[in-house]
C-alpha atoms as a PDB file:
ATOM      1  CA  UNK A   1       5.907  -8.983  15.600  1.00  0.00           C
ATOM      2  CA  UNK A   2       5.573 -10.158  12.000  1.00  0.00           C
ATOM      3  CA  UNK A   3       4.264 -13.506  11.166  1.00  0.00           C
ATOM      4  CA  UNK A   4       4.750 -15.791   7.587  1.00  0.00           C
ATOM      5  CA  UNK A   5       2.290 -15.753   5.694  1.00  0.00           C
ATOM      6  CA  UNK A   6       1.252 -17.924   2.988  1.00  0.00           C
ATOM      7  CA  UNK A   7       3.475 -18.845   0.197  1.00  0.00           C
ATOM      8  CA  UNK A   8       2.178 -17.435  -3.462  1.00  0.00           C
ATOM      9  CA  UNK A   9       3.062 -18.381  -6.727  1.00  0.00           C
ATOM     10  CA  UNK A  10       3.689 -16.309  -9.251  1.00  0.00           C
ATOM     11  CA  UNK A  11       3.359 -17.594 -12.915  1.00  0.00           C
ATOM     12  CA  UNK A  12       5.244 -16.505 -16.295  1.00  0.00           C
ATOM     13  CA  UNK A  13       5.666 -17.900 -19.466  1.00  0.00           C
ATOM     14  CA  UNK A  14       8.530 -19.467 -21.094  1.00  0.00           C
ATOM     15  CA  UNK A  15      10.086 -19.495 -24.400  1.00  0.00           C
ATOM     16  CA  UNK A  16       8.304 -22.897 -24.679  1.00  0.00           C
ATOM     17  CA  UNK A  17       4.952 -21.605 -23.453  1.00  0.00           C
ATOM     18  CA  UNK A  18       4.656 -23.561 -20.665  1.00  0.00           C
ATOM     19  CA  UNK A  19       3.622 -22.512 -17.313  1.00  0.00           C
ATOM     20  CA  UNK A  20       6.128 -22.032 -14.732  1.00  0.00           C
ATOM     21  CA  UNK A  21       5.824 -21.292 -10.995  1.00  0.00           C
ATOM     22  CA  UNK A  22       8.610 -19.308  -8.846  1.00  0.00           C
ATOM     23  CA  UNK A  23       7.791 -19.260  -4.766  1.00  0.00           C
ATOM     24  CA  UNK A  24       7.533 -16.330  -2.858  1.00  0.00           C
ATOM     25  CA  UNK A  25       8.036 -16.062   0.985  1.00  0.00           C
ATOM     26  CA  UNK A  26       7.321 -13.291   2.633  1.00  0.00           C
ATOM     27  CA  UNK A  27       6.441 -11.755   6.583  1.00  0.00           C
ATOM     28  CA  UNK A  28       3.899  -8.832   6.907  1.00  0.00           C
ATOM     29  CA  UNK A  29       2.273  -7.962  10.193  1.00  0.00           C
ATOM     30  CA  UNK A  30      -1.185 -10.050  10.721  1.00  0.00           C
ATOM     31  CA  UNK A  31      -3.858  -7.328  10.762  1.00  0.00           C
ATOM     32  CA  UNK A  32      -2.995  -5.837   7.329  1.00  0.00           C
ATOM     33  CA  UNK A  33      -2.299  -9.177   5.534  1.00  0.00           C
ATOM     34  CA  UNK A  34      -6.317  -9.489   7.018  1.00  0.00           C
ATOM     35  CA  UNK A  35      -7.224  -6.693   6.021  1.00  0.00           C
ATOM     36  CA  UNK A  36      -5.598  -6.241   2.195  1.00  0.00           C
ATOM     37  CA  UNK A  37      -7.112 -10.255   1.931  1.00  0.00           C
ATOM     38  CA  UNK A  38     -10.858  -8.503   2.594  1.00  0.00           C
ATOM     39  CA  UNK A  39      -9.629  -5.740   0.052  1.00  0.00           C
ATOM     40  CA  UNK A  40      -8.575  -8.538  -2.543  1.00  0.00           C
ATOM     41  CA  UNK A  41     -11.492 -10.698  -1.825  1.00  0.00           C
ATOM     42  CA  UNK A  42     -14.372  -7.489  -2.152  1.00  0.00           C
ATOM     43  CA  UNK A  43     -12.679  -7.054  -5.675  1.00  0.00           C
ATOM     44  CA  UNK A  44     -12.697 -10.464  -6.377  1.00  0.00           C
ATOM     45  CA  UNK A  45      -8.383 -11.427  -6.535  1.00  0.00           C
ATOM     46  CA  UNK A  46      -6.706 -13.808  -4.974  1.00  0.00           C
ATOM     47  CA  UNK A  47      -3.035 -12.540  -3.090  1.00  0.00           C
ATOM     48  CA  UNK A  48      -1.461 -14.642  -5.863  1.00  0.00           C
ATOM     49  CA  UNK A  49      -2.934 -12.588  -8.559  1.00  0.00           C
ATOM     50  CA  UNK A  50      -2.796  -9.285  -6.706  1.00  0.00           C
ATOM     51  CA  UNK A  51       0.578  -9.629  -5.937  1.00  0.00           C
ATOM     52  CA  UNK A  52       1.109 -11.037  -9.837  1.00  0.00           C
ATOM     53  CA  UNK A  53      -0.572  -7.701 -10.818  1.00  0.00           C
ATOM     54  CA  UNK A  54       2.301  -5.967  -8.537  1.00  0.00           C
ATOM     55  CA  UNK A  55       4.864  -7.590 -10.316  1.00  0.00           C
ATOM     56  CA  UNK A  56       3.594  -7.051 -13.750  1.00  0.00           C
ATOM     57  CA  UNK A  57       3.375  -3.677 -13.531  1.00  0.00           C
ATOM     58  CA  UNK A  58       6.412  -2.932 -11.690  1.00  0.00           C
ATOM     59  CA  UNK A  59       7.816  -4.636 -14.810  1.00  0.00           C
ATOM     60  CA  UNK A  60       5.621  -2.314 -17.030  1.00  0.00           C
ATOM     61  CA  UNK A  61       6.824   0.840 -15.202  1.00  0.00           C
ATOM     62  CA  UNK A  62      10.076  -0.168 -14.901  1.00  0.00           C
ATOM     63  CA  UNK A  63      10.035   0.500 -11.091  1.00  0.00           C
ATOM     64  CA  UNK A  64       7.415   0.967  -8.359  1.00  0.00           C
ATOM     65  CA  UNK A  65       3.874   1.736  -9.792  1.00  0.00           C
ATOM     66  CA  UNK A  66       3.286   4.541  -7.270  1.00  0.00           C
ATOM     67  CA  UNK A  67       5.663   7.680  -6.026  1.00  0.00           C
ATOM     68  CA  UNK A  68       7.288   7.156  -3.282  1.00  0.00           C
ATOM     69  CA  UNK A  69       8.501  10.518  -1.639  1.00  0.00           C
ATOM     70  CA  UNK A  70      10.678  11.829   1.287  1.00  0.00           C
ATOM     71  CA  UNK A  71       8.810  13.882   3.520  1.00  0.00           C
ATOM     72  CA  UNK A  72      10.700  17.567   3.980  1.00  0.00           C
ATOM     73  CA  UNK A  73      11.630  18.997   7.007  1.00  0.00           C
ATOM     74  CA  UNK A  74       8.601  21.199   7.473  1.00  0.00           C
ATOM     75  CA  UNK A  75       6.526  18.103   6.367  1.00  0.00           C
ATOM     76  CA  UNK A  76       8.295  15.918   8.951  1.00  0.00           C
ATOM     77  CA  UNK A  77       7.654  18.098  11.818  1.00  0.00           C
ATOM     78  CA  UNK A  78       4.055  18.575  10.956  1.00  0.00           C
ATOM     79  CA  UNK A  79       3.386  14.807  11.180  1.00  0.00           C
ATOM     80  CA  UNK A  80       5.597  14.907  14.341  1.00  0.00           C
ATOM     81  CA  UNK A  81       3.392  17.272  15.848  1.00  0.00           C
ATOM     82  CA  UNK A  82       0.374  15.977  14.539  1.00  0.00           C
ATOM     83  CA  UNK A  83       1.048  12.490  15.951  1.00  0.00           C
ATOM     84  CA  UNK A  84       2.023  14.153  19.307  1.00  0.00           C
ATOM     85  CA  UNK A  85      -1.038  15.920  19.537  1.00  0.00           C
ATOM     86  CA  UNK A  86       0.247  19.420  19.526  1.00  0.00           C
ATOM     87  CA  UNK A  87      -0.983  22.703  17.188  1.00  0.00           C
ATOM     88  CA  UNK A  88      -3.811  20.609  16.237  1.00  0.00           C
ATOM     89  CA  UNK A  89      -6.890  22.694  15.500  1.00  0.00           C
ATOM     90  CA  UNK A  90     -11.032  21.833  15.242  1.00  0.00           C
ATOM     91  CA  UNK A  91     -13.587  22.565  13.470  1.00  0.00           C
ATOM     92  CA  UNK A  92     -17.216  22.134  14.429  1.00  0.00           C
ATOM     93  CA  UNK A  93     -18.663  22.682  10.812  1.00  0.00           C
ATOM     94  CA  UNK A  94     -17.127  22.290   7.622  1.00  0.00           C
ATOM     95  CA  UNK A  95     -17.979  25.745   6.638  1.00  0.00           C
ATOM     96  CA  UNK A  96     -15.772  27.244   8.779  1.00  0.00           C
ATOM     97  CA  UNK A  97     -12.536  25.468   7.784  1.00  0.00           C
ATOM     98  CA  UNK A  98     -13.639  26.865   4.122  1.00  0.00           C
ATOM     99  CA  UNK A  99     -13.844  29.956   5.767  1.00  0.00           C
ATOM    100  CA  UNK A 100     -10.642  30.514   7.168  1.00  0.00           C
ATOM    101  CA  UNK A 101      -9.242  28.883   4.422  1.00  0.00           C
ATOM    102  CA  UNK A 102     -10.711  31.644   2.260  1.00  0.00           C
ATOM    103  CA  UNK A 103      -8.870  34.413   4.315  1.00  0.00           C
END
């Protein structure tokens, strides 16, 4: 269940220089809006200017900041699997994972 959260403002400047404000509504699911506010908090922004940051550089890349990417098949059934529990395989010392990863 998703729940609104609080409504942000997002400033920009106009050909007058003055200050404007545009709302923003949106729903995200409770325990990540707490814990992205403890994120943005612990680096000391508010959501308003983190998700002001979001917008500006969306506008500077001209598109999502970050690559976004289909997972292939082979991909897809590895995270299938992996979330299923199956062909998983331990390790009881780092050393060894290097070590078969050597061979």
């Amino acid at each position: 269940m998703y729940y609104p959260v609080n409504v942000f403002q997002v400033g920009y400047k106009c050909e007058e220089n003055m200050a404007k404000t545009e709302m923003i509504r949106a729903r995200i699911e409770p325990d990540l809006k707490k814990e992205v506010s403890s994120i943005f908090q612990a680096i000391g922004l508010s959501t308003t200017e983190a998700i002001t940051l979001f917008y500006k550089m969306v506008k500077l890349n001209r598109g999502l900041p970050f690559e976004i990417k289909i997972p292939n098949e082979l991909t897809r059934k590895v995270m299938q699997a992996t979330n299923e529990g199956r062909d998983l395989v331990e390790w009881n010392r780092v050393d060894d994972l290097l070590d078969e990863n050597d061979s």
